[in-house]
N, C-alpha and C. Protein backbone atom coordinates (compact mmCIF):
# COMPACT_ATOMS: atom_id res chain seq x y z
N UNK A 1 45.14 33.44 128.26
CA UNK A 1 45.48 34.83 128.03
C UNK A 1 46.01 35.47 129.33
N UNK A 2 45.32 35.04 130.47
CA UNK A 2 46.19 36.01 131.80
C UNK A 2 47.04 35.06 132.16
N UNK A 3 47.63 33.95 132.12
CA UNK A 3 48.30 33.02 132.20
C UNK A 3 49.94 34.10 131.47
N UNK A 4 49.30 34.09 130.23
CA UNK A 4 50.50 35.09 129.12
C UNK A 4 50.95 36.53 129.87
N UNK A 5 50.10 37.45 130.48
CA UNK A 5 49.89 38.31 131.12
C UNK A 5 50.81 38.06 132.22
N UNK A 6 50.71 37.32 132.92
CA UNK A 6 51.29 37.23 134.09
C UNK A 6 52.82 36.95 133.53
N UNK A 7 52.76 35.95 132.92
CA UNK A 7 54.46 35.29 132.30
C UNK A 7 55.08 36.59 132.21
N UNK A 8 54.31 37.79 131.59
CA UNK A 8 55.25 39.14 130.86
C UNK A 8 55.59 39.76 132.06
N UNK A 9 54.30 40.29 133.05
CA UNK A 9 54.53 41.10 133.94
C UNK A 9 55.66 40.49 134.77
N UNK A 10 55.63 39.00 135.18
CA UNK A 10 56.73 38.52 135.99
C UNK A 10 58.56 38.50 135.49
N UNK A 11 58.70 38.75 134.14
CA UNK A 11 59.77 38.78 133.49
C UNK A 11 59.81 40.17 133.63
N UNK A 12 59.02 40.95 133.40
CA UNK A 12 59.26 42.44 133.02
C UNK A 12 60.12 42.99 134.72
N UNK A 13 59.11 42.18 135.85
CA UNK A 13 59.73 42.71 137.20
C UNK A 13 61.15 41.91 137.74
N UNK A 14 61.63 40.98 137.06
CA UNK A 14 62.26 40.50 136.95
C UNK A 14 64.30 41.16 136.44
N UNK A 15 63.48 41.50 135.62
CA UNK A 15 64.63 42.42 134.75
C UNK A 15 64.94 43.59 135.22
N UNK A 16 63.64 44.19 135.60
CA UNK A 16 64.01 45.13 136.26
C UNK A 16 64.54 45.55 138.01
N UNK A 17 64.36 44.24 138.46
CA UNK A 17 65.26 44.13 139.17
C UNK A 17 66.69 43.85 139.12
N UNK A 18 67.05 43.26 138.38
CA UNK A 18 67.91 42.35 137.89
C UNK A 18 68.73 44.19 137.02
N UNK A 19 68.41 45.35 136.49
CA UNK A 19 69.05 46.46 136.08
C UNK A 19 69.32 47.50 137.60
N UNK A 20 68.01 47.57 138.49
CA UNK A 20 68.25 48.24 139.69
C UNK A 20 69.98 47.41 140.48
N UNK A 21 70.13 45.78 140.64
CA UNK A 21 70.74 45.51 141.22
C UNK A 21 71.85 46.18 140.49
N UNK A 22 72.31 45.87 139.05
CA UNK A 22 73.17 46.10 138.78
C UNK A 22 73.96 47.18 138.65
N UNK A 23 73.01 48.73 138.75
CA UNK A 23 73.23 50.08 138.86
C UNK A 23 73.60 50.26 140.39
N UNK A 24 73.96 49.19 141.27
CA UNK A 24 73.82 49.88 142.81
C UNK A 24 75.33 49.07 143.18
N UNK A 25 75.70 47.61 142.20
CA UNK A 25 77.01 47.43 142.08
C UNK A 25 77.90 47.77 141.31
N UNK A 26 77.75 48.80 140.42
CA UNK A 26 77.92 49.89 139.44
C UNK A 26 78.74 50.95 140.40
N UNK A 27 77.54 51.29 141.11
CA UNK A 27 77.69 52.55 141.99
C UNK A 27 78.79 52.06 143.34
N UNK A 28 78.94 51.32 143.78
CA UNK A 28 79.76 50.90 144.93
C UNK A 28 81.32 50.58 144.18
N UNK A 29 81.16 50.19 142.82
CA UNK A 29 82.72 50.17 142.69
C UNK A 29 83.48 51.15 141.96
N UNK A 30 82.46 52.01 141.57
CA UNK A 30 83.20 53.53 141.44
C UNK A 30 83.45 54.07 142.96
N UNK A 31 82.69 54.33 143.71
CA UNK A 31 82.56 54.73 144.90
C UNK A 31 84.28 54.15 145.55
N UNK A 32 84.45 52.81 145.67
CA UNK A 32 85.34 52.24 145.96
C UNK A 32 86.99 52.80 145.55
N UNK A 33 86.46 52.81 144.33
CA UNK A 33 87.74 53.27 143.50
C UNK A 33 87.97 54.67 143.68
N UNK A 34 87.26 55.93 143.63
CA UNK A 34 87.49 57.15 143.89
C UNK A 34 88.13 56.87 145.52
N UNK A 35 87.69 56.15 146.64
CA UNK A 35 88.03 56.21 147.89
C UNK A 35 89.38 56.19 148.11
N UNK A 36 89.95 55.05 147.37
CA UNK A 36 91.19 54.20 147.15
C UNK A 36 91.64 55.28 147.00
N UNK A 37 91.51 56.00 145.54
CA UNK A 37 92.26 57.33 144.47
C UNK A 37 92.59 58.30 145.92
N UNK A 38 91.93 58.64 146.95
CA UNK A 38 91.66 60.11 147.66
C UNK A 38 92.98 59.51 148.78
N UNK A 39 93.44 58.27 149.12
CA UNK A 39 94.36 57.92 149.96
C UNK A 39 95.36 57.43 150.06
N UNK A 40 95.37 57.19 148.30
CA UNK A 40 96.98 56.90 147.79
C UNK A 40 97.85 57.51 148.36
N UNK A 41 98.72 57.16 148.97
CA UNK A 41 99.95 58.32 149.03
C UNK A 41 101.29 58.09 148.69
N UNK A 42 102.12 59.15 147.96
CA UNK A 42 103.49 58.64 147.33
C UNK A 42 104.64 59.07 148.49
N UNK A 43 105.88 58.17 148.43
CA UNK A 43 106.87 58.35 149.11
C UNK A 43 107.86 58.67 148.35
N UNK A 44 108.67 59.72 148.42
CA UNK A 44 109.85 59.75 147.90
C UNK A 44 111.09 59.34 149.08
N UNK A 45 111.73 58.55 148.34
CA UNK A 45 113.16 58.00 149.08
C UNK A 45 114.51 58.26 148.46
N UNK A 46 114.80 59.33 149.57
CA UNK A 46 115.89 59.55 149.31
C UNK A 46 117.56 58.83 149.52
N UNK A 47 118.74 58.99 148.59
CA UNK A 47 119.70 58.03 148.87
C UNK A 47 120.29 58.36 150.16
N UNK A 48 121.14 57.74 150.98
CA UNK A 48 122.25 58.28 152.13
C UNK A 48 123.52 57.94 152.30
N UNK A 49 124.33 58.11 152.61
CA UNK A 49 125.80 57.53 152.99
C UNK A 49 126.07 57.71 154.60
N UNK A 50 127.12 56.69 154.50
CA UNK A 50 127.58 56.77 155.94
C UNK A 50 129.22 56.56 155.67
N UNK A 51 129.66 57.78 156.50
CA UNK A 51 131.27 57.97 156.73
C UNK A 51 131.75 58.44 158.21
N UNK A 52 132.96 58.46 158.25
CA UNK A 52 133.98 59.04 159.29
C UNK A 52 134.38 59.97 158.70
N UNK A 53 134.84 60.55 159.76
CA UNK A 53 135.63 61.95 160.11
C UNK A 53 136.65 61.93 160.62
N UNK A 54 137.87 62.07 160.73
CA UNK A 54 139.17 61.90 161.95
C UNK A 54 139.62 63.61 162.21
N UNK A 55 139.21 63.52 163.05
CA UNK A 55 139.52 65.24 163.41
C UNK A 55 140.93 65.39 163.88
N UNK A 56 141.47 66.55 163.74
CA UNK A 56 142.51 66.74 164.67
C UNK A 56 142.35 67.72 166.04
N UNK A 57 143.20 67.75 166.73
CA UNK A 57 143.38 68.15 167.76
C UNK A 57 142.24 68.22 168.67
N UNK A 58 141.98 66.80 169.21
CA UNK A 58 141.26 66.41 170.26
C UNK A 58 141.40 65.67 171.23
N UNK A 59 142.50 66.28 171.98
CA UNK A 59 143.71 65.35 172.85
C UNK A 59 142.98 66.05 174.54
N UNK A 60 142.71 64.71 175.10
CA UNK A 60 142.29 64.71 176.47
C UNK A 60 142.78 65.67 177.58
N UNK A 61 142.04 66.44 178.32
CA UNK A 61 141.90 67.52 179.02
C UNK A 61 142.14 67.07 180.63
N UNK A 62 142.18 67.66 181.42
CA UNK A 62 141.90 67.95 183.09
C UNK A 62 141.69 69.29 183.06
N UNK A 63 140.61 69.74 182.50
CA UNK A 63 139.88 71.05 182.43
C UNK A 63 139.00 70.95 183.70
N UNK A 64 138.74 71.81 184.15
CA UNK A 64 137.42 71.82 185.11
C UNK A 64 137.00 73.16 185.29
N UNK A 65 136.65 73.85 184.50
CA UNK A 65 136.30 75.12 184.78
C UNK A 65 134.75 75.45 184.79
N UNK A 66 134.23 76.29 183.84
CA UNK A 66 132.85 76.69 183.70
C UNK A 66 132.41 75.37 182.73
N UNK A 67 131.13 75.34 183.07
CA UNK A 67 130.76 74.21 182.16
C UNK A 67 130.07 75.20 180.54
N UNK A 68 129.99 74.35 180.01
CA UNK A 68 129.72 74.44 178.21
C UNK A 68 128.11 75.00 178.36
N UNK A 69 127.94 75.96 178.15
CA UNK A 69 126.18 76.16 177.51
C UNK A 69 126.08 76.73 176.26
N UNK A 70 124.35 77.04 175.82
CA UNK A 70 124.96 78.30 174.60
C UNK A 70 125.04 79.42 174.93
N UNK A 71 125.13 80.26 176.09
CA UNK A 71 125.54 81.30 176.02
C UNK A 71 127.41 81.54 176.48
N UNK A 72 127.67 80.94 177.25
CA UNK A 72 129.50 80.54 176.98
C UNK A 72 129.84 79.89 175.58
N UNK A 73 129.39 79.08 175.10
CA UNK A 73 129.52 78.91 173.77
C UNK A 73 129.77 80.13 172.86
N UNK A 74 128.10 80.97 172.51
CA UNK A 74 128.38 82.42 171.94
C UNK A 74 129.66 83.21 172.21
N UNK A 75 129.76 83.25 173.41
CA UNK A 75 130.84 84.23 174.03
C UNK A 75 132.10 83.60 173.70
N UNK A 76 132.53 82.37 173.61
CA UNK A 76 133.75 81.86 172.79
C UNK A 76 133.58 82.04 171.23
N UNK A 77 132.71 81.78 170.08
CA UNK A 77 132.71 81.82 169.67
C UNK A 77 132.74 83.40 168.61
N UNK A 78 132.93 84.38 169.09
CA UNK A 78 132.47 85.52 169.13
C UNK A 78 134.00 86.23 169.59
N UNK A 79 134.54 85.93 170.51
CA UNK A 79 135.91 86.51 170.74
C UNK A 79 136.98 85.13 169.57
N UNK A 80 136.50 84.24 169.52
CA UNK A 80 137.10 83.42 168.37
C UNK A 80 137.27 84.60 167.12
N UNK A 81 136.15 84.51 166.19
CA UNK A 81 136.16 85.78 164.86
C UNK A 81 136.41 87.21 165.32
N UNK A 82 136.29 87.53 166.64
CA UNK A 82 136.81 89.08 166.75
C UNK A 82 137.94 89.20 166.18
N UNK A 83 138.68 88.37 166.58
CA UNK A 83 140.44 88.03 166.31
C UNK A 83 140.35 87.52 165.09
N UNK A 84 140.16 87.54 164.43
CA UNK A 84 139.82 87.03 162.67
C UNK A 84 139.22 88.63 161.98
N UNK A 85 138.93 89.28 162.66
CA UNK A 85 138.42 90.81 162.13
C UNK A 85 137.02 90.64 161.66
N UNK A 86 136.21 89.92 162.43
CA UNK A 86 134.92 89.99 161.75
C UNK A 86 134.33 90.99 162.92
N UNK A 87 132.92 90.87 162.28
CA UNK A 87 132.00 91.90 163.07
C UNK A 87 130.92 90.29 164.07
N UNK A 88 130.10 90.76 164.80
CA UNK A 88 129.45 89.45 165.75
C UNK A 88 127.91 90.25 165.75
N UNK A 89 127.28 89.26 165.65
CA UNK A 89 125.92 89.44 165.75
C UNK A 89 125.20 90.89 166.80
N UNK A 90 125.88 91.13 167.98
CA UNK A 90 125.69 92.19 168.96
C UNK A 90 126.67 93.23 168.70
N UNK A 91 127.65 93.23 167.83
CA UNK A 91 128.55 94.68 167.45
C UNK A 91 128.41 94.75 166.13
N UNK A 92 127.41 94.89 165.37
CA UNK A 92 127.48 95.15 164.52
C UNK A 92 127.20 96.84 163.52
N UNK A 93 127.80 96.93 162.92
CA UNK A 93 127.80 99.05 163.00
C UNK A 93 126.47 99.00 162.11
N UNK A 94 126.21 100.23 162.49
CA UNK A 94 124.59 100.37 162.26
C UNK A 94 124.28 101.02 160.24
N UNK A 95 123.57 100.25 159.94
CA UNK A 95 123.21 100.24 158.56
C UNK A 95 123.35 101.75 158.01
N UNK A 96 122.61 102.36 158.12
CA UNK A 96 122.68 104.03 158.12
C UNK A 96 124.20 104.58 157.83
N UNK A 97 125.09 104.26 158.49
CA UNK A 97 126.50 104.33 158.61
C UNK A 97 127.33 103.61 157.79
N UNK A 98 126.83 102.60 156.95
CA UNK A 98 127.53 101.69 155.89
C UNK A 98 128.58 102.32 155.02
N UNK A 99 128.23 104.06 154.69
CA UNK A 99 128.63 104.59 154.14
C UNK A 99 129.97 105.34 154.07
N UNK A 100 130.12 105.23 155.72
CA UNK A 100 130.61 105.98 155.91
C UNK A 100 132.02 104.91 156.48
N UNK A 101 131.30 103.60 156.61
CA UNK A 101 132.75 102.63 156.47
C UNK A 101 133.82 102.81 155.36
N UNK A 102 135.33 102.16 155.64
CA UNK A 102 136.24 101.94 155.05
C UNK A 102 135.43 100.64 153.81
N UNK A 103 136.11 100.83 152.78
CA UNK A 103 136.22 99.31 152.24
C UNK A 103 136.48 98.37 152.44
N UNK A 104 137.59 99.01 153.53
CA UNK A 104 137.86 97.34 153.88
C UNK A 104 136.99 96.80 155.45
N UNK A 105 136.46 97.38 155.66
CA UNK A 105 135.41 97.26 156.78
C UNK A 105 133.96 96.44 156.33
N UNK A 106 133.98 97.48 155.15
CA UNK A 106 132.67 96.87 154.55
C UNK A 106 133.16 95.67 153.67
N UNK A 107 133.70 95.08 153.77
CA UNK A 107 134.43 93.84 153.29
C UNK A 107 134.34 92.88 154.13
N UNK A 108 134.44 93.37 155.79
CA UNK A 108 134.67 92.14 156.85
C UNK A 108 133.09 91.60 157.04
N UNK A 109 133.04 90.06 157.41
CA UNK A 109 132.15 89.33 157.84
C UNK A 109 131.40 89.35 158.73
N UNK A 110 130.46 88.92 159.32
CA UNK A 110 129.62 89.25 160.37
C UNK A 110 129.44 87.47 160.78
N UNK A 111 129.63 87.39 162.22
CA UNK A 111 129.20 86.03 162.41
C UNK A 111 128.00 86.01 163.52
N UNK A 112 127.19 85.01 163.47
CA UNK A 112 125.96 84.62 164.26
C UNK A 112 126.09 83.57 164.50
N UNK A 113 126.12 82.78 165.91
CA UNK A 113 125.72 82.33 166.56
C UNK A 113 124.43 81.79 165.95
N UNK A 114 124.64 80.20 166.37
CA UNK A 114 123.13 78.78 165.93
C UNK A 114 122.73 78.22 166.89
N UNK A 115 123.07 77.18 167.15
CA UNK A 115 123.13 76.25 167.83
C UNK A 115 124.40 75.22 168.78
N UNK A 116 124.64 75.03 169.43
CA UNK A 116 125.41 73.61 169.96
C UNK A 116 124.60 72.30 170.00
N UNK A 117 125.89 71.18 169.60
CA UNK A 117 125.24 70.13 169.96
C UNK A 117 126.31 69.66 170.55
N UNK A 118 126.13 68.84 172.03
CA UNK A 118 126.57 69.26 173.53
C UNK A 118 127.35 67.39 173.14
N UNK A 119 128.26 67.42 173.23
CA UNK A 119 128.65 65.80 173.05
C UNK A 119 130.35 65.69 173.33
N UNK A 120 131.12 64.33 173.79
CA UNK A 120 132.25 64.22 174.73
C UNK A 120 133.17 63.62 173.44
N UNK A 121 133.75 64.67 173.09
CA UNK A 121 134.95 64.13 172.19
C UNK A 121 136.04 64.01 171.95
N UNK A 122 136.48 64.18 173.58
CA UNK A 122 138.03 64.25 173.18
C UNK A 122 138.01 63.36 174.99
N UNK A 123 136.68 62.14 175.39
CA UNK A 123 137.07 61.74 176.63
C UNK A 123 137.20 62.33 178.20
N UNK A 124 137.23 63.54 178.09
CA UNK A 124 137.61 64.20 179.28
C UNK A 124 136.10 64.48 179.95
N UNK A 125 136.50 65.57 181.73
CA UNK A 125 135.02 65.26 182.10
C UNK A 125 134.39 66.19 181.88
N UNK A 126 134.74 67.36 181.08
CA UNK A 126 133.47 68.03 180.58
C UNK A 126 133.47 68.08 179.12
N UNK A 127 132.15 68.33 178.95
CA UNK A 127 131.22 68.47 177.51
C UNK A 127 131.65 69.24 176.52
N UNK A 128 131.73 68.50 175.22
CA UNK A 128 132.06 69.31 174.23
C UNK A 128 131.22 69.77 173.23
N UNK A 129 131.47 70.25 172.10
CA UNK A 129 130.51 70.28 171.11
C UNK A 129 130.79 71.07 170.03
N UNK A 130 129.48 70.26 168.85
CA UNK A 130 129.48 70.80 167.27
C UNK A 130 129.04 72.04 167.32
N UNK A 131 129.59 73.34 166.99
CA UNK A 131 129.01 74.41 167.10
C UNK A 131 128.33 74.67 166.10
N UNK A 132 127.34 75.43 165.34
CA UNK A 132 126.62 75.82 164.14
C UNK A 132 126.64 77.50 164.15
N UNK A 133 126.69 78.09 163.02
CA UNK A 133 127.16 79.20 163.14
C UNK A 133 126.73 80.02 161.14
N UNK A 134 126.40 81.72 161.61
CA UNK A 134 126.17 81.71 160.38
C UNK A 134 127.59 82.94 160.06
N UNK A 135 128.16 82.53 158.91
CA UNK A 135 129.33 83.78 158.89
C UNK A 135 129.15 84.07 157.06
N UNK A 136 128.65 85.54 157.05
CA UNK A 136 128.19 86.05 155.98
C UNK A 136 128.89 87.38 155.99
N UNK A 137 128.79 88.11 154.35
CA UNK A 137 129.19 89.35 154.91
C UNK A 137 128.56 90.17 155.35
N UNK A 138 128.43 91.44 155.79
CA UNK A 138 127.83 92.29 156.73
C UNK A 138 126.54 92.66 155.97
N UNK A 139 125.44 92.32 156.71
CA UNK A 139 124.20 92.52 156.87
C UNK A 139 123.72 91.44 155.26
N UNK A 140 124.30 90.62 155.11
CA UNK A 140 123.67 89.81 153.62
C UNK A 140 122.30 89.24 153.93
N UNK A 141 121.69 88.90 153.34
CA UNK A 141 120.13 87.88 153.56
C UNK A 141 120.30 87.43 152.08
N UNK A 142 119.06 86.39 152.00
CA UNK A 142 118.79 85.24 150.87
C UNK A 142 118.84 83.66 151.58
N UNK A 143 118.52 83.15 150.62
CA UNK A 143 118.55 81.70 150.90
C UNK A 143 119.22 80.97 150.81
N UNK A 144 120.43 81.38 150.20
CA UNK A 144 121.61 80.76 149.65
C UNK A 144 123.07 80.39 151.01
N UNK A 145 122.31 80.97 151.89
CA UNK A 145 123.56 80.96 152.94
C UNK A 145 122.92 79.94 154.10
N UNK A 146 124.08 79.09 154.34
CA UNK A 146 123.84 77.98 155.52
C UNK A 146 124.65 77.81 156.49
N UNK A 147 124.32 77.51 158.05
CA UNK A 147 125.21 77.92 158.93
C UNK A 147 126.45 76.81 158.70
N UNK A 148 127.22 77.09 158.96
CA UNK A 148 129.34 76.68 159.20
C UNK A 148 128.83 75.93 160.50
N UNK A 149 130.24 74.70 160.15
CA UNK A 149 130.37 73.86 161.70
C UNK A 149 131.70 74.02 162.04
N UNK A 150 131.92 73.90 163.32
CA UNK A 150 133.40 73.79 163.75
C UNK A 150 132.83 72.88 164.75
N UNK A 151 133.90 72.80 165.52
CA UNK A 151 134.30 72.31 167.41
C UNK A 151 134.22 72.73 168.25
N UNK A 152 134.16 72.66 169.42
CA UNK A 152 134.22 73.37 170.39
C UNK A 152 134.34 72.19 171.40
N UNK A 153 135.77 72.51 171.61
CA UNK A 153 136.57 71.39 172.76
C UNK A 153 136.85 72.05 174.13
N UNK A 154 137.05 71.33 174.92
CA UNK A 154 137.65 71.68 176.00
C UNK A 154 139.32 71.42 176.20
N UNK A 155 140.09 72.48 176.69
CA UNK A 155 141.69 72.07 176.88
C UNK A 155 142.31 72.45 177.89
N UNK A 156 143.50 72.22 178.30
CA UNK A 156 143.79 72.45 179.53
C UNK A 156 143.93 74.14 179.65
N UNK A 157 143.98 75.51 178.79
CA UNK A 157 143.69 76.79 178.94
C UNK A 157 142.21 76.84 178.73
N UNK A 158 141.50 76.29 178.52
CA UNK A 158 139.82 76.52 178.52
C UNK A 158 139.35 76.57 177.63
N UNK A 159 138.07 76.45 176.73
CA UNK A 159 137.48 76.06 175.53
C UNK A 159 138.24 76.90 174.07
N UNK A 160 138.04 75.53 173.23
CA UNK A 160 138.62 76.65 171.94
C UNK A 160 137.65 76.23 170.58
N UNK A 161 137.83 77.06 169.67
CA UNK A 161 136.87 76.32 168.79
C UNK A 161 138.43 76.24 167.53
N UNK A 162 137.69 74.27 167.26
CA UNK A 162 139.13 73.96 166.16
C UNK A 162 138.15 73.49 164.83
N UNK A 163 138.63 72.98 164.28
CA UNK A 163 138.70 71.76 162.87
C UNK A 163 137.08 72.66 162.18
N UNK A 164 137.60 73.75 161.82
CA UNK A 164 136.16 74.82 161.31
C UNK A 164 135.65 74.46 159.74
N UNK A 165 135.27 74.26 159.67
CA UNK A 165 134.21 73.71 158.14
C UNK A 165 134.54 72.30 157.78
N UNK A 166 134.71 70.90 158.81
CA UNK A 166 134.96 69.91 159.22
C UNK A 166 133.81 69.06 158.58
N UNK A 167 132.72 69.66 158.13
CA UNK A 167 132.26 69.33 157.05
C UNK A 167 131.39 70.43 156.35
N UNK A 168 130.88 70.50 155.26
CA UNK A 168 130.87 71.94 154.46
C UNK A 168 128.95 72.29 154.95
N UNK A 169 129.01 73.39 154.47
CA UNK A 169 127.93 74.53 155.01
C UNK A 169 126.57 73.86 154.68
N UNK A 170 126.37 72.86 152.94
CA UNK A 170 124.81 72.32 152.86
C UNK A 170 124.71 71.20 153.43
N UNK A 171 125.72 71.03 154.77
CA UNK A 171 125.19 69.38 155.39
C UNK A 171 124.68 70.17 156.61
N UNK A 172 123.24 69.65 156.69
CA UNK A 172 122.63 70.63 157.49
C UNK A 172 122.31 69.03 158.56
N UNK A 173 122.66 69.73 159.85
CA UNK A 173 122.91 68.80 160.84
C UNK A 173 121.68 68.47 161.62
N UNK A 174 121.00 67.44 162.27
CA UNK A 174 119.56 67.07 162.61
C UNK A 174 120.14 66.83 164.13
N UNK A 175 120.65 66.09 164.01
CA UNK A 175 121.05 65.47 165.45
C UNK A 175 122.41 64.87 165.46
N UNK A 176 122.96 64.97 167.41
CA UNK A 176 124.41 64.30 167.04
C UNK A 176 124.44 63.40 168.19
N UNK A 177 124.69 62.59 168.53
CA UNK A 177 124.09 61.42 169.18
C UNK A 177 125.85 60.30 169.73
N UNK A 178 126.26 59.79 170.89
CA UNK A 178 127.14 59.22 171.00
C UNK A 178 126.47 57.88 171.50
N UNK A 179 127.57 57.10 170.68
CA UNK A 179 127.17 55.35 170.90
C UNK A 179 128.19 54.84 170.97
N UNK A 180 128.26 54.23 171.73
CA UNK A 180 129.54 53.09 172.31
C UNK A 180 130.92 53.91 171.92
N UNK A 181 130.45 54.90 172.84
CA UNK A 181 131.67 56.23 173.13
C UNK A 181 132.45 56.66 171.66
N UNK A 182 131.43 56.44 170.66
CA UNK A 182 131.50 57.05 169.14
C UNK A 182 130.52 58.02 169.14
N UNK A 183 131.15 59.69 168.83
CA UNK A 183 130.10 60.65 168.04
C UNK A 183 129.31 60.79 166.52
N UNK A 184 128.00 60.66 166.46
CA UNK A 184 127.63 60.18 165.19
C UNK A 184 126.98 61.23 165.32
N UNK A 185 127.08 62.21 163.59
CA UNK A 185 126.21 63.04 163.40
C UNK A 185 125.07 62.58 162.32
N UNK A 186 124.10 62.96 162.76
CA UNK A 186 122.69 62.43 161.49
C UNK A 186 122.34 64.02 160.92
N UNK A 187 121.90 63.81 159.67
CA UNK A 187 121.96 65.40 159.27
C UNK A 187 120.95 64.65 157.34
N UNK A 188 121.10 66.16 156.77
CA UNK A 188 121.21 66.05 154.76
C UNK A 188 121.53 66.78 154.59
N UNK A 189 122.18 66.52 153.19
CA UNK A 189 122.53 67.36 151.84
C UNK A 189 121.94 67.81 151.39
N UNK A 190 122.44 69.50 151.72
CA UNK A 190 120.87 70.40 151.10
C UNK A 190 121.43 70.85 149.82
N UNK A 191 120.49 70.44 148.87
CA UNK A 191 120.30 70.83 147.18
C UNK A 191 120.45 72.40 146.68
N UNK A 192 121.07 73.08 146.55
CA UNK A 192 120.92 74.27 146.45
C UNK A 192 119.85 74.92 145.21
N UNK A 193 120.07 73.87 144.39
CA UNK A 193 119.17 74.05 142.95
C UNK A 193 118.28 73.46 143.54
N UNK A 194 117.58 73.02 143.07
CA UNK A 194 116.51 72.27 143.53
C UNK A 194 116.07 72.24 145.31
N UNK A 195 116.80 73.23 146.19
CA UNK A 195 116.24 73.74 147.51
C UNK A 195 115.72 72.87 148.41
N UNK A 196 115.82 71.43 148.16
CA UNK A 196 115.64 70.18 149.09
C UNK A 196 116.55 69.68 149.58
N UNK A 197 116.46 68.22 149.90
CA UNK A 197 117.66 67.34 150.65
C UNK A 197 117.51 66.86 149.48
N UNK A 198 119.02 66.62 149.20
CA UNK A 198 119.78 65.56 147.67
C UNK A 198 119.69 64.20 148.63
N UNK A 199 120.37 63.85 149.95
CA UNK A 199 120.43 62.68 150.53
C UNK A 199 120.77 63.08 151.65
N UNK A 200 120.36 61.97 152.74
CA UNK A 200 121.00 61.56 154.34
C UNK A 200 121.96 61.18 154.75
N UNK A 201 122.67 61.96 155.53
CA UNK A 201 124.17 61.33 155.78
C UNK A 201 124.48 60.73 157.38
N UNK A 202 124.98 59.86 157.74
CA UNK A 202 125.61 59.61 159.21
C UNK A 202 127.19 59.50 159.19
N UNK A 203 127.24 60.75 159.86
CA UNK A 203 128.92 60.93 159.79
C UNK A 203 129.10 60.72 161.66
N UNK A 204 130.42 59.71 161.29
CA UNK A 204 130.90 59.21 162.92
C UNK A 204 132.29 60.24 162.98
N UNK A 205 132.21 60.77 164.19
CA UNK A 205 133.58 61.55 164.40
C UNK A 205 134.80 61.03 165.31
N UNK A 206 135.86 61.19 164.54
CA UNK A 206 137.03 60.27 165.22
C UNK A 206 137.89 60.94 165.69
């Protein structure tokens, strides 16, 4: 009879070990799996292209004058659209007064000044560059507007800005980089609907 006794109690502790183990490898591979779940991470990949550009009028200099910054930059770029009849980021007529403009005043553009990106493209010994620029009409805002590229060369009368929307306003430019005395711009295609990059582009300038 305790012979029987014992047989039960030893099966009974048996099993119940044998349910503890299995609730604790139960518990470690949920555990596991939620961990996994919390560090997934998704990539979206976007498409890109790569092209040239052949610009015109970028014929070699013996310039030596002031060198290229962004504030000579601004200041070319700025007497550039004066002469085009726009208005410039520092003359611009004061809001209050809108009213009292012509139509055809309140018609003209306003340009701002971005960025340069400082790079040798036409060979000679000073620095040239992609200018970035915002030209809207007077006093506009929203999201819908993206800065304009042109040039900005050096020539033998002194800097000019040429080849203006040389590529269009949603290729928004990252970096411009020269390699084996080729200008390569890296940049994307900004989505206007959908307010992202559509794709990556590397455009070489010729």
């Amino acid at each position: 009879m305790n012979r029987y006794l014992i047989t039960i109690l030893v099966a009974c502790l048996l099993v119940s070990a044998c349910e503890t183990r299995t609730d604790k490898i139960d518990q470690a591979i949920v555990t596991d799996t939620v961990f996994s779940g919390k560090n997934k991470t998704d990539s979206v990949v976007i498409p890109s292209f790569d092209t040239t550009i052949l610009l015109k009028d970028l014929k070699t200099s013996t310039y030596s004058g002031r060198s290229l910054t962004g504030d000579y930059a601004k200041k070319i770029l700025y007497a550039h659209f004066v002469k085009k009849g726009c208005y410039t980021a520092d003359n611009l007529p004061d809001m209050s007064d809108m009213d009292k403009l012509s139509e055809a005043d309140q018609m003209k553009r306003s340009v701002h000044y971005d960025t340069i990106f400082t790079a040798d493209l036409n060979h000679s010994k000073s620095m040239d560059a992609v200018i970035t620029y915002w030209l809207t009409p007077l006093y506009a805002n929203g999201n819908n507007w993206r800065p304009h590229k042109a040039i900005l060369i050096d020539t033998e009368k002194g800097y000019k800005i040429t080849n203006e929307e040389f590529i269009p306003d949603y290729y928004i430019i990252d970096s411009v980089i020269t390699q084996n005395r080729e200008v390569i711009i890296y940049g994307y295609e900004f989505d206007r609907g959908t307010r992202k990059a559509s794709r990556n582009f590397r455009i070489t300038i010729k």
